[in-house]
Protein backbone atom coordinates (compact mmCIF):
# COMPACT_ATOMS: atom_id res chain seq x y z
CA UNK A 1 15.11 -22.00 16.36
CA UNK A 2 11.61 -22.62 17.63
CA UNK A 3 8.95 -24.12 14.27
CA UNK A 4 7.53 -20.97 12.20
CA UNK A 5 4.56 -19.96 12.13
CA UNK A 6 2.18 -20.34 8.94
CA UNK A 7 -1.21 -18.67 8.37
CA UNK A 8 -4.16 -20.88 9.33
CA UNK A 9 -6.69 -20.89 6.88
CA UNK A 10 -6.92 -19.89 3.18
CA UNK A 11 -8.98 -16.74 3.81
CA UNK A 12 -6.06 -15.19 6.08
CA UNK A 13 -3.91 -15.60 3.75
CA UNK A 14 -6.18 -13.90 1.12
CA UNK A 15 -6.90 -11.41 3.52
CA UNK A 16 -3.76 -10.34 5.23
CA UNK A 17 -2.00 -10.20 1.47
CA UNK A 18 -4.65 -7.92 0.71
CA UNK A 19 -4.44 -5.66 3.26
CA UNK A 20 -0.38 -5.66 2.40
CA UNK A 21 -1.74 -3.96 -0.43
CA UNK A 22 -4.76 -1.95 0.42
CA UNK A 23 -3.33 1.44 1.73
CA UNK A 24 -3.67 4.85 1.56
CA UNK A 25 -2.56 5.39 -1.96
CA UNK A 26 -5.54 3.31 -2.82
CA UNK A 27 -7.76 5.82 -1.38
CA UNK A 28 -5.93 9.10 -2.33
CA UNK A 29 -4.08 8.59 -5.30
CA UNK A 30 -5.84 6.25 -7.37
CA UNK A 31 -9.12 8.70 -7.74
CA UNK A 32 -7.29 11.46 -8.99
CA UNK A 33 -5.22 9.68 -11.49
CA UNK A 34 -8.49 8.52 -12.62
CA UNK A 35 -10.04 11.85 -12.73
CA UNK A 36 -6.93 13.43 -14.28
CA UNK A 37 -6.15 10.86 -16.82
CA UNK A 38 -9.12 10.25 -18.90
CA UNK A 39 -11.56 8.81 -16.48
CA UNK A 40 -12.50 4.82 -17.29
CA UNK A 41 -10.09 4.88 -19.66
CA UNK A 42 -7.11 5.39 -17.35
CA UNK A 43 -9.01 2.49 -15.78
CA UNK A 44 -8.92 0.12 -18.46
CA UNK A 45 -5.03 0.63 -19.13
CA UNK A 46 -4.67 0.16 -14.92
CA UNK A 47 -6.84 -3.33 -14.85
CA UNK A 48 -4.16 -4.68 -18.28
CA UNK A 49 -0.86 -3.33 -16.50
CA UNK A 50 -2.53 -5.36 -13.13
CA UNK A 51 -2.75 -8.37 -15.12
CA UNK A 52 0.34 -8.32 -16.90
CA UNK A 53 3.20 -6.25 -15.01
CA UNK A 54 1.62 -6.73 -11.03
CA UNK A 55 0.26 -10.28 -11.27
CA UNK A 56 3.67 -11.43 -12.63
CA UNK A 57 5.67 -9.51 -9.70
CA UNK A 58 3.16 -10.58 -6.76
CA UNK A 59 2.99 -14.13 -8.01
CA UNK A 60 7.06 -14.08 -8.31
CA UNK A 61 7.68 -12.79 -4.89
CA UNK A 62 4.95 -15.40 -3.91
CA UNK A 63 6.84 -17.77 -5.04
CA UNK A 64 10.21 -17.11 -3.61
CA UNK A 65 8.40 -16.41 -0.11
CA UNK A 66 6.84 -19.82 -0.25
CA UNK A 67 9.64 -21.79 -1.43
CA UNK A 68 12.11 -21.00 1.01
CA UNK A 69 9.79 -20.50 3.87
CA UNK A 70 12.43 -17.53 5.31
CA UNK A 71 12.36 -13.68 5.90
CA UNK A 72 13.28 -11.81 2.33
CA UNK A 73 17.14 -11.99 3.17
CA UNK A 74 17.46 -15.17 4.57
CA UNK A 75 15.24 -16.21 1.02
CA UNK A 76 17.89 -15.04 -1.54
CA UNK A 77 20.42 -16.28 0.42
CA UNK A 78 18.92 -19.73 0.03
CA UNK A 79 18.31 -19.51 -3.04
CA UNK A 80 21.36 -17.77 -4.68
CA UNK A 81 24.00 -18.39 -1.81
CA UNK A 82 27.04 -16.39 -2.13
CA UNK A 83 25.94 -14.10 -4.93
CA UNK A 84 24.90 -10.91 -5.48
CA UNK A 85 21.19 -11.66 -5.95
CA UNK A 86 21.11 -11.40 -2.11
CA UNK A 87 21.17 -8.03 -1.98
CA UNK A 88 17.41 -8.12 -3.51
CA UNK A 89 16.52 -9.27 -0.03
CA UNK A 90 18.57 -7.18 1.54
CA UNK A 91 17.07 -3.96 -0.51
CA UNK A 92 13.37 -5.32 -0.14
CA UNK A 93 14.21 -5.43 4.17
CA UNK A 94 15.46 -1.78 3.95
CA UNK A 95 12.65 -0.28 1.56
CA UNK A 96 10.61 -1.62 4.26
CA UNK A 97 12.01 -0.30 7.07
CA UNK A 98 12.76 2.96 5.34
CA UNK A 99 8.95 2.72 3.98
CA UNK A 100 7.30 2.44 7.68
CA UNK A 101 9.73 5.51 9.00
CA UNK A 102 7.68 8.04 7.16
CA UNK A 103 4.09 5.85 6.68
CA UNK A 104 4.04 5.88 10.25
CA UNK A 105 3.76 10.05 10.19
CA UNK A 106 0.96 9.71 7.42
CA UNK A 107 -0.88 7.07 9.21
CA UNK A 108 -0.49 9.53 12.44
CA UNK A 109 -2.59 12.35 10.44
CA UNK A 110 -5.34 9.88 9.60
CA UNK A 111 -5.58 8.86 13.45
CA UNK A 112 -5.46 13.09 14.32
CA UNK A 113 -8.09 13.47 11.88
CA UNK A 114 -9.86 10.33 12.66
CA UNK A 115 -10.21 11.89 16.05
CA UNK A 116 -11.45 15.38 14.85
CA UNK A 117 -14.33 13.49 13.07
CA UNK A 118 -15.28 11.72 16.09
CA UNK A 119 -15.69 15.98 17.89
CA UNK A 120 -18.07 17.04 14.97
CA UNK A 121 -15.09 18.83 13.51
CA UNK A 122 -15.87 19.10 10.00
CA UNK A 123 -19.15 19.67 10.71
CA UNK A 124 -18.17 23.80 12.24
CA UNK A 125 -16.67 25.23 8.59
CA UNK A 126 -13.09 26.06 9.35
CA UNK A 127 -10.04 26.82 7.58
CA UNK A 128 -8.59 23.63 6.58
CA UNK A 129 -5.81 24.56 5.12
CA UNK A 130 -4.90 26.36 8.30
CA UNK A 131 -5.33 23.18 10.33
CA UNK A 132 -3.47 21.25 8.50
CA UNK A 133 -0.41 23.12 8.12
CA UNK A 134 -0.63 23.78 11.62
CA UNK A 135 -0.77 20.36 12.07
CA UNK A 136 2.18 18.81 10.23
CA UNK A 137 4.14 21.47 11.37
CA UNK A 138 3.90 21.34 14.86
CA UNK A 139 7.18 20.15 17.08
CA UNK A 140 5.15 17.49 19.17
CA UNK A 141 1.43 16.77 18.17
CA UNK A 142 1.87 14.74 14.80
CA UNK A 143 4.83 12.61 16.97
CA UNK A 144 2.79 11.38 19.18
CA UNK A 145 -0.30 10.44 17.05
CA UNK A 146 2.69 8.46 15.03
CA UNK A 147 3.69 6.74 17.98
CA UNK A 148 0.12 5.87 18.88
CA UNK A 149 -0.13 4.39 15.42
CA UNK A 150 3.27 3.09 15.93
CA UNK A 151 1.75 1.17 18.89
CA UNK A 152 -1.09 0.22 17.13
CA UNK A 153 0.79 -2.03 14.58
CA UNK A 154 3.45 -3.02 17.15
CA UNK A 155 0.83 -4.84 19.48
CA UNK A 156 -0.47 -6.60 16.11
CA UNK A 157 3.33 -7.63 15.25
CA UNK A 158 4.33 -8.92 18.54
CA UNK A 159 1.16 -11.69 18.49
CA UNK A 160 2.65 -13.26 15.51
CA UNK A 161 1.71 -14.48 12.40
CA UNK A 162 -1.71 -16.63 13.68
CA UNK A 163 -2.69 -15.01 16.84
CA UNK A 164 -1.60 -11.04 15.41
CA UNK A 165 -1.75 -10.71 11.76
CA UNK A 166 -4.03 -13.55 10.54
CA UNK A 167 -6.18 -12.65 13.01
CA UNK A 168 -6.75 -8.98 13.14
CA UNK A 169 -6.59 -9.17 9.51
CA UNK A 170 -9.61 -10.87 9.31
CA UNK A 171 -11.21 -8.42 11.37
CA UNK A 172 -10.21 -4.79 9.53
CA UNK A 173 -10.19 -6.12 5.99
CA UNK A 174 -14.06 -7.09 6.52
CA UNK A 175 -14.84 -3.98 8.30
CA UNK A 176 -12.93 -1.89 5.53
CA UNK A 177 -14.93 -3.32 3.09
CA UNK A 178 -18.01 -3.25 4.59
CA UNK A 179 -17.39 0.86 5.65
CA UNK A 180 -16.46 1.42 1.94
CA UNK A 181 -19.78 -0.26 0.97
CA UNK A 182 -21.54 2.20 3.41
CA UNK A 183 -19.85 5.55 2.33
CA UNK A 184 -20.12 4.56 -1.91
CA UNK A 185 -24.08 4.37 -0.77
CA UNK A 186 -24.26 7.32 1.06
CA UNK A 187 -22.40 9.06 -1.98
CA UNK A 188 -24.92 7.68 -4.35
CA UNK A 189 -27.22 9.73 -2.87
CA UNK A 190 -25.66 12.88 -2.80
CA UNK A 191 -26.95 15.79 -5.60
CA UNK A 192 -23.47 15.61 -7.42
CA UNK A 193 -23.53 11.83 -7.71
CA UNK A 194 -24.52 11.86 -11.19
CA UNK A 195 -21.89 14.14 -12.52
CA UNK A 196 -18.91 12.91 -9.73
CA UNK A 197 -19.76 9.29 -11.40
CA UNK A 198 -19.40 10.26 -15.03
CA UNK A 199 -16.45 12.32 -14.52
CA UNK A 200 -14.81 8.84 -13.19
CA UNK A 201 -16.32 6.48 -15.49
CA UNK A 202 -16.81 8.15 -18.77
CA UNK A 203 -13.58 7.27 -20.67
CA UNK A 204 -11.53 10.39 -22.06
CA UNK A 205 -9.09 8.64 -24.74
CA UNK A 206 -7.73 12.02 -25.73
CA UNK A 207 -6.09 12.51 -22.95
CA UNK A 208 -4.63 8.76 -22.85
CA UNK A 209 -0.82 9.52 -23.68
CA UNK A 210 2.36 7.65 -22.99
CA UNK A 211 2.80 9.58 -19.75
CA UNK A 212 -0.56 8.05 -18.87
CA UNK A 213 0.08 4.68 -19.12
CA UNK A 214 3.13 5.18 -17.48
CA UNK A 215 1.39 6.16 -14.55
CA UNK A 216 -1.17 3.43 -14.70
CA UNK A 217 1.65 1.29 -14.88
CA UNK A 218 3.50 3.06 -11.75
CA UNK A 219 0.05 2.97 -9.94
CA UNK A 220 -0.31 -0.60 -9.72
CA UNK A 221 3.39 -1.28 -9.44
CA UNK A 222 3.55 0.91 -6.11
CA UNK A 223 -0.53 0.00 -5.15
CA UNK A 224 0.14 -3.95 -4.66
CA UNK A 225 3.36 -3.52 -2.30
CA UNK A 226 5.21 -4.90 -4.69
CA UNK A 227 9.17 -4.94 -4.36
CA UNK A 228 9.21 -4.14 -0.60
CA UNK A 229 9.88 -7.49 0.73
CA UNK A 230 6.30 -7.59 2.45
CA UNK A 231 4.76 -10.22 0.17
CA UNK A 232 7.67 -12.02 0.17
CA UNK A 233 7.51 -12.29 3.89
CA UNK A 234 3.61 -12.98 3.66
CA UNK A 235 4.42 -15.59 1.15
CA UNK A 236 7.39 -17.54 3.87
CA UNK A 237 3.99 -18.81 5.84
CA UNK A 238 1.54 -19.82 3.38
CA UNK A 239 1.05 -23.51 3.46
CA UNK A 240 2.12 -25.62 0.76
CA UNK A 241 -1.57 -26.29 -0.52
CA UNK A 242 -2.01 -22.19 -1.18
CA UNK A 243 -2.61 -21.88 -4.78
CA UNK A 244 0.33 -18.69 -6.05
CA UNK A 245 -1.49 -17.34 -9.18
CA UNK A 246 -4.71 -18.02 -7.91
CA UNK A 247 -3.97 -15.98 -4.58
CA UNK A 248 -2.42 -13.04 -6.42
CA UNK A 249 -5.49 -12.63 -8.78
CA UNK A 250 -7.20 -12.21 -5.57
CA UNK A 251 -5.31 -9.92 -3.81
CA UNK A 252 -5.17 -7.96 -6.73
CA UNK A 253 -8.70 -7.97 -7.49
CA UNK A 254 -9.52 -7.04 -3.70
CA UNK A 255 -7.02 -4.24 -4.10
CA UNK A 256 -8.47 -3.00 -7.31
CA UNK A 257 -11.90 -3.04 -6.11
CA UNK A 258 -10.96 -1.04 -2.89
CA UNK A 259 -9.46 1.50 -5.20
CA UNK A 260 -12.16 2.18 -7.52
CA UNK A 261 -14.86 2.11 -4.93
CA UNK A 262 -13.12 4.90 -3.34
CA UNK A 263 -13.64 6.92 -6.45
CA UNK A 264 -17.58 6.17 -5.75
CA UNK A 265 -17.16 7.65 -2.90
CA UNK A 266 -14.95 10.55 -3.37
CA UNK A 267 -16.09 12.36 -7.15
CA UNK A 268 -19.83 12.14 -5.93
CA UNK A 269 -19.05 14.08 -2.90
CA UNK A 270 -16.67 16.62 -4.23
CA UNK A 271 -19.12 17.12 -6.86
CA UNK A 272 -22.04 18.24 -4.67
CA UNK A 273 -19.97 20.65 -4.14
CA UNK A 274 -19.40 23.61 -6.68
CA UNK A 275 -15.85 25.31 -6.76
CA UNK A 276 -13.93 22.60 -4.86
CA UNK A 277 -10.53 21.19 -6.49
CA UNK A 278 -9.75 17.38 -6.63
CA UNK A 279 -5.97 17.34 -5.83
CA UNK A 280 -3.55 14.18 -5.22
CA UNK A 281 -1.97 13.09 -2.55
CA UNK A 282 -2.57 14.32 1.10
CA UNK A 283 -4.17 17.86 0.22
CA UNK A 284 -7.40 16.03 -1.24
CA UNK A 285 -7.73 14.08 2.67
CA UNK A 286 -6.58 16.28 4.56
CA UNK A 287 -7.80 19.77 3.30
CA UNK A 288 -10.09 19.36 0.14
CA UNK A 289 -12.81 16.47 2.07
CA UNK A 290 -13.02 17.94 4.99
CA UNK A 291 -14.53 21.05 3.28
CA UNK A 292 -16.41 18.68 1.26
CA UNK A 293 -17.91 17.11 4.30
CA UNK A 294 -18.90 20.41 5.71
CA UNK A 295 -20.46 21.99 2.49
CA UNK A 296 -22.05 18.42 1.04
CA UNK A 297 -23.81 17.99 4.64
CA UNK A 298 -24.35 21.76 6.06
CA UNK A 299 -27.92 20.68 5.68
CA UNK A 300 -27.86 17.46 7.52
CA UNK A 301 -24.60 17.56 10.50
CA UNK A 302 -25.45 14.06 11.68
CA UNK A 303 -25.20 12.57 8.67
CA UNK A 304 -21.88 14.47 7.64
CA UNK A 305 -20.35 13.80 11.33
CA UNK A 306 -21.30 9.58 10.43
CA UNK A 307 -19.89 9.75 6.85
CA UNK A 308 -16.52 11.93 7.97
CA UNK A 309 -16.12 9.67 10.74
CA UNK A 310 -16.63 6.53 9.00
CA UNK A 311 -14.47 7.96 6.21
CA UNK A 312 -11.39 8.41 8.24
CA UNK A 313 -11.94 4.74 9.90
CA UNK A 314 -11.69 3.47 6.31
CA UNK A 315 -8.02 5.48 6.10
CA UNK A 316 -6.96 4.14 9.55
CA UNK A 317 -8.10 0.61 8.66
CA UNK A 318 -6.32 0.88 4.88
CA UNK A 319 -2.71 2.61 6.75
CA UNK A 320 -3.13 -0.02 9.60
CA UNK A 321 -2.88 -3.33 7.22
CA UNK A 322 -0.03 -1.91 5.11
CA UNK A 323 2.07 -1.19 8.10
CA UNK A 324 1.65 -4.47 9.21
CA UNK A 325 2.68 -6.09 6.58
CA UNK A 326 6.18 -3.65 6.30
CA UNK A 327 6.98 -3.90 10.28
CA UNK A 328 6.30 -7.40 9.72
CA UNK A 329 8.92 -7.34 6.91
CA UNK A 330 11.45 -6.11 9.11
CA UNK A 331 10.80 -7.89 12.25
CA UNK A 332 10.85 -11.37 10.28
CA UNK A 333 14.51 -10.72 9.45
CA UNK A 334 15.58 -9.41 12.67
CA UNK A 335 14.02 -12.77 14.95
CA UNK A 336 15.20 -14.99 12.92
CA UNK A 337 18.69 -13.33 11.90
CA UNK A 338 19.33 -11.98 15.25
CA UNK A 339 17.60 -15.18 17.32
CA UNK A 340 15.88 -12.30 19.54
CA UNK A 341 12.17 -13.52 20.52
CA UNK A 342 9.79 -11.99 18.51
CA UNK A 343 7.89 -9.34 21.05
CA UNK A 344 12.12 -8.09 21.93
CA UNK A 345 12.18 -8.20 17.63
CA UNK A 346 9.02 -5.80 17.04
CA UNK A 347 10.39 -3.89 19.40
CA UNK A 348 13.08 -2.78 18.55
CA UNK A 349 12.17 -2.67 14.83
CA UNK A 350 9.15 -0.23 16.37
CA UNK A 351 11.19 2.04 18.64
CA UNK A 352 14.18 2.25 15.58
CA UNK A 353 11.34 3.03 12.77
CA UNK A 354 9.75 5.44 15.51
CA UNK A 355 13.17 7.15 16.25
CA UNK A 356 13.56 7.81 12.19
CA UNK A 357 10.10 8.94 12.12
CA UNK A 358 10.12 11.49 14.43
CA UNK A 359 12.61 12.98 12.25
CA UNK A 360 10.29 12.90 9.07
CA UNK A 361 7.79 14.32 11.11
CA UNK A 362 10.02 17.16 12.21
CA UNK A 363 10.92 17.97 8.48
CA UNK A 364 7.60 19.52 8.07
CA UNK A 365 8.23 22.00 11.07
CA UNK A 366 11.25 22.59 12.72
CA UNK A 367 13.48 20.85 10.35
CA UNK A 368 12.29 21.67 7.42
CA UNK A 369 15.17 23.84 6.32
CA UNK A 370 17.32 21.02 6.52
CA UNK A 371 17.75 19.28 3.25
CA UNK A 372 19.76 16.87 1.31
CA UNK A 373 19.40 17.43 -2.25
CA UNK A 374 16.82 19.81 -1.73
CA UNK A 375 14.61 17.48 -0.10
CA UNK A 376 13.81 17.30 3.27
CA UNK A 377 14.20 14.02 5.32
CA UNK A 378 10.52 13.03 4.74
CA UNK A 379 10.99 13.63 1.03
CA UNK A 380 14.28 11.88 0.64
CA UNK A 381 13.21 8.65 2.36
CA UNK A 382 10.47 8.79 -0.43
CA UNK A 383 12.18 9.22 -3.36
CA UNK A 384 15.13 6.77 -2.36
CA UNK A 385 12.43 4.21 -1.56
CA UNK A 386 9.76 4.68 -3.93
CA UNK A 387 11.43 5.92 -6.94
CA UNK A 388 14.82 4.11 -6.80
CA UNK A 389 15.30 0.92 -4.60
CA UNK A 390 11.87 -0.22 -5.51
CA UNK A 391 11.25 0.00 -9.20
CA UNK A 392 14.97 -1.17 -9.20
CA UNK A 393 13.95 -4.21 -6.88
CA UNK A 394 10.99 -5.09 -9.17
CA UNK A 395 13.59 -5.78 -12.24
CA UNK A 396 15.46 -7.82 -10.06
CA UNK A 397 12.94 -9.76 -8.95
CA UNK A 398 11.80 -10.67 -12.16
CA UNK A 399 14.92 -11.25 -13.47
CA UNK A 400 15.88 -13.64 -10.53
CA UNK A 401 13.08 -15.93 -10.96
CA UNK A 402 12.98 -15.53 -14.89
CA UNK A 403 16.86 -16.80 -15.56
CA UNK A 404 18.42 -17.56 -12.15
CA UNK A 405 15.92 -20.09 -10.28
CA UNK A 406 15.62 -23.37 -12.24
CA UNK A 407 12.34 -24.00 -14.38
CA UNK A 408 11.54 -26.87 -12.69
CA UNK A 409 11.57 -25.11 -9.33
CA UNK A 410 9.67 -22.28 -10.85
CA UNK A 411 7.16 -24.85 -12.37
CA UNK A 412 6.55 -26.89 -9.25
CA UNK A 413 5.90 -23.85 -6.80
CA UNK A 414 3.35 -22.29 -9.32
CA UNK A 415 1.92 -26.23 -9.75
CA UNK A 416 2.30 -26.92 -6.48
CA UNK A 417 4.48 -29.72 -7.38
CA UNK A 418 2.44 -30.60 -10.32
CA UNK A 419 -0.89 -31.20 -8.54
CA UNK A 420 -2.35 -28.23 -10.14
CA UNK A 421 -2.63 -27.09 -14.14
CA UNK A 422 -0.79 -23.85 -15.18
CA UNK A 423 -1.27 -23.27 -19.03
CA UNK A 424 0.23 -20.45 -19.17
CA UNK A 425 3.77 -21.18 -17.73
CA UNK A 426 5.65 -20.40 -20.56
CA UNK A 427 3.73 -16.81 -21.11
CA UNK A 428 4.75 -16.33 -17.76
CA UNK A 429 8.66 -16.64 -18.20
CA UNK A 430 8.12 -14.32 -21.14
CA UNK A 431 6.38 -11.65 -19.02
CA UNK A 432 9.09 -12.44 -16.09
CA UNK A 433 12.03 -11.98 -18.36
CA UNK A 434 11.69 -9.72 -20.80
CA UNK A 435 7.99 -7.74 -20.58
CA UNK A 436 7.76 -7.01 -17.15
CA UNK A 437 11.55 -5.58 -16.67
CA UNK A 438 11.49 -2.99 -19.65
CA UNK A 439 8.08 -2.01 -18.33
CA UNK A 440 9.36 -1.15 -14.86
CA UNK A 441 12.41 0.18 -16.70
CA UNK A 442 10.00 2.92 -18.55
CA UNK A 443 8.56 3.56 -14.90
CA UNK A 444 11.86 3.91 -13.55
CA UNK A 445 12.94 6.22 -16.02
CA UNK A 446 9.39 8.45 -16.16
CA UNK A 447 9.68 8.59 -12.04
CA UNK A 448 13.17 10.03 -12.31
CA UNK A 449 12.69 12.60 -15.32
CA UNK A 450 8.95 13.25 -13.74
């Protein structure tokens, strides 16, 4: 098989790492756990379970990636040959695959709605709960704005690891910062900014339970892509001068800071706004903003039809990255497993992932009567994948580098075969082995009861 491919410089591989983990939850979720869970204070616990439960995973997977230079599969199976660990690689390939099947629907709302914006939309006052639901639910439309999407990340994919995702990842994950530095200005100067800021910031420790650390645990499990094979893969082409704990305090701390500045801009804008609800999940992008947009700017369209617009670039920039990083997932396995060339590989990961999607897309319309377990095809990939295989995966994980991998081949990777100081080795097999694990476990268990 022909030489594989490494990233180029230390920025891409900053930079495409980050954008594994910048995504849409960043931008929809993470505000309104905030807001709901005692404002900087929900904060604080996030930033600690970070530090000590992501870091830990992202640094382990790192690791693994890097050693073995080899999709997530092909990894364990180096690593633990003829055991069962290889079935961590197996499960990280199809939470992946499984992952991008329904991400690919969601990222094909943010491209519909990115091309609203672009018509003045949100600047006319409709019913938004009316579009939406007529949206989702209709037979063809959302499909195709998935497959566009779809596209989107396949042309990335097939370029490779240099010329596709190095490349166009130093590209977006500039321009995503520099929108979200654009939009948290504009929102500073909004009427409400006052108020939408201290509702975020002002820590609330009455309302900091179990259940919400819990969650500020589950948040930045699920917000650095951890478990789903994608950093893993990232990892298998990083040179063997990258520096593990260094790079996953970085990604980490780009991720973080993506996630709180879209706070900034979200809680100042709904805020100018009397009598509008902050709700998670797709609701607050999809029906509560664009009503924000319309009221917040009634006064000043061209401003609301730049900030809308520029708004839903930041989504399709933040859904664009993450899919990369799960087709490329995938597609690593299946060129090197199935010695296809890797344009036939992204292919035919795109087209299978496109096939499933159209499916979860359908659930909201046509299908949506048809359920398994009471949950409709969209619904069940998402539970299986995010509340199962993946908390499950990040025990594993920890568990397999913690007590199966020698120390010394733990030590060296995180050293870089002792050219660099790591102080805090041995705090790091504690958090690996026992810390980590019975935190996901409590995750795990809150997800399912939840």
């Amino acid at each position: 098989m022909e030489n594989r491919s490494n990233f180029g410089s230390k920025l891409g591989v900053i930079l495409a790492s980050a954008g594994s983990a910048v995504g849409l939850g960043n931008v929809w979720r993470f505000p309104t756990e905030v807001g709901n869970n005692g404002g900087a204070a929900f904060i604080l616990i996030y930033l600690l379970c970070v530090v000590f439960v992501g870091v830990p995973v992202m640094v382990s997977e790192f690791l693994i990636g890097r050693h073995t230079h080899a999709n997530t599969i092909s990894a364990y199976q180096k690593l633990a040959p003829g055991t069962w660990w290889r079935y961590e690689g197996v499960a990280g390939v199809f939470i992946a695959f499984l992952i991008l099947s329904y991400y690919v629907v969601i990222s094909g709302w943010t491209l519909y709605y990115f091309v609203l914006s672009l018509t003045g939309y949100f600047a006319q006052g409709k019913d938004y709960v009316a579009c939406f639901s007529s949206f989702v639910s209709h037979p063809v439309q959302p499909i195709v704005y998935a497959a566009i999407f779809m596209l989107m990340t396949h042309l990335v994919i097939s370029k490779g690891v240099e010329s596709g995702i190095e490349r166009f990842s130093k590209v977006m994950m500039p321009m995503l910062l520099f929108i979200i530095g654009i939009l948290v200005v504009c929102s500073f100067g909004m009427p409400g900014a006052s108020d939408g800021l201290s509702f975020l910031l002002r820590p609330d420790f009455s309302k900091v339970t179990t259940n919400v650390v819990l969650s500020a645990m589950g948040q930045a499990f699920f917000s650095l892509s951890l478990a789903m094979g994608c950093l893993c893969t990232y990892a298998s082409y990083f040179g063997s001068d990258t520096r593990l704990v260094k790079t996953a305090f970085s990604v980490s701390a780009i991720d973080t800071v993506v996630a709180i500045l879209s706070g900034f801009i979200i809680f100042p804008a709904v805020f100018s706004v009397a009598d509008v609800e902050v709700n998670a999940g797709p609701g607050l992008v999809f029906i509560t903003l664009p009503n924000v947009f319309y009221l917040a700017f009634s006064h000043m369209p061209v401003v609301g039809y730049v900030f809308s617009g520029l708004f839903y670039v930041l989504l399709l920039l933040a859904a664009l990255t993450s899919a990369m990083s799960l087709h490329e997932s995938v597609t690593a396995y299946v060129h090197e497993s199935m010695h296809l060339s890797r344009r036939r590989s992204a292919a035919l990961v795109s087209v299978s992932c496109m096939l499933l999607g159209v499916g979860c897309s359908l659930s909201f319309g046509p299908w949506s009567d048809y359920t398994v377990f009471g949950m409709t095809m969209f619904d069940l990939f998402d539970f299986v994948a995010s509340k199962i295989i993946m908390p499950l995966g990040g025990i594993v994980i920890c568990l397999f580098v913690g007590w199966k991998l020698d120390r010394k081949l733990v030590r060296d990777e995180l050293t870089n075969g002792g050219t660099l100081r790591f102080r805090f080795f041995r705090f790091y097999l504690f958090l690996v082995r026992w810390a980590v694990p019975l935190a996901i476990a409590l995750i795990f268990i809150h997800e399912l009861l939840g």
